[in-house]
Protein backbone atom coordinates (compact mmCIF):
# COMPACT_ATOMS: atom_id res chain seq x y z
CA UNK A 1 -4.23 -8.26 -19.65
CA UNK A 2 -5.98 -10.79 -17.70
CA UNK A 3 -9.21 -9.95 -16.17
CA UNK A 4 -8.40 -11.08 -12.63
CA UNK A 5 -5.58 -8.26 -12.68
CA UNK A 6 -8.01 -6.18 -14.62
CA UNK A 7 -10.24 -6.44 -11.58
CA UNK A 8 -7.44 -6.12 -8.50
CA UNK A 9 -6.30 -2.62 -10.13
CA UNK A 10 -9.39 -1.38 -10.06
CA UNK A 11 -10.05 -2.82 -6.69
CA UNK A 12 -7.04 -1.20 -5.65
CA UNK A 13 -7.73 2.31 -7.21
CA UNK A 14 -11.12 2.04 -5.79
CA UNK A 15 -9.50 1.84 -2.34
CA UNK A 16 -7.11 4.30 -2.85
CA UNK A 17 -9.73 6.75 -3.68
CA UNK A 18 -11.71 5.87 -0.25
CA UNK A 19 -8.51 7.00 1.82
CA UNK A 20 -7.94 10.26 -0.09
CA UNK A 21 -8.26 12.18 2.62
CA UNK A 22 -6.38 15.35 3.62
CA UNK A 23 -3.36 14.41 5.48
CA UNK A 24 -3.13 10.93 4.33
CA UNK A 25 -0.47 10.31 1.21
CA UNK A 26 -1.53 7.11 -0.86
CA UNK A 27 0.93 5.08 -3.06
CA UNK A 28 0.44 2.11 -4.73
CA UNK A 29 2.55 -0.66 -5.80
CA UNK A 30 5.57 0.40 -3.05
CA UNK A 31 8.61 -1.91 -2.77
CA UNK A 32 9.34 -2.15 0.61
CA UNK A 33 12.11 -4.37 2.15
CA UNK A 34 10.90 -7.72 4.10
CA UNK A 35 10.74 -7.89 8.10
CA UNK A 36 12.26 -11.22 8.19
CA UNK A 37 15.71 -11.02 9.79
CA UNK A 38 18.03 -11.68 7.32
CA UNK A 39 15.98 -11.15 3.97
CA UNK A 40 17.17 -8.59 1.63
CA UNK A 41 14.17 -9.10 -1.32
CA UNK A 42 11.81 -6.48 -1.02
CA UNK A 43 8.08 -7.11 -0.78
CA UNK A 44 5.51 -5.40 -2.95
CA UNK A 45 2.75 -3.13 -1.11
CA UNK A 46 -0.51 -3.02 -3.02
CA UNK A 47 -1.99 0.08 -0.98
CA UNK A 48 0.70 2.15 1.69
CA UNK A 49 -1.27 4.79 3.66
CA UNK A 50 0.76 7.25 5.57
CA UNK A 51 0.09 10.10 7.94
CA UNK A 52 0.83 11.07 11.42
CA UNK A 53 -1.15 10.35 14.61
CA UNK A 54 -0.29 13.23 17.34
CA UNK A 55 3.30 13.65 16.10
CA UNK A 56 4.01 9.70 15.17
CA UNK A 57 4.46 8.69 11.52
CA UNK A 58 1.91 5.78 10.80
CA UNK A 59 2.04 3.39 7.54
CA UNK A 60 -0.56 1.27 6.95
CA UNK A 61 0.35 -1.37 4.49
CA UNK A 62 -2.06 -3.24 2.15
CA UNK A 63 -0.36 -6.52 0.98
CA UNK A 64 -1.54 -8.68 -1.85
CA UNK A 65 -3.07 -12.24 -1.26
């Protein structure tokens, strides 16, 4: 495996690990479809955060550069 995706999975558990917080679900490498109109590939989500903010489901996406 190369070393430069060696280095983002760590990065990315490393993050992971700072949002594991009760309340928040954490899942990595989420398919999720695009937001351009039209578009039916699906993009890949490094880090997706979700929890709820008085009632409200939030999602917090992490995207890869």
């Amino acid at each position: 495996m190369d070393t430069t995706v060696k280095i983002g999975n760590a990065l990315e558990r490393i993050v992971a690990l700072l949002h594991d917080l009760p309340g928040i679900k954490i899942q990595t490498k989420v398919k999720l479809p695009s937001i351009r109109s039209g578009s039916k590939r699906k993009r890949e989500i490094d880090i997706l955060l979700t929890s709820s903010v008085a009632g409200y489901p939030v999602r917090i996406a992490n995207l890869p550069t």
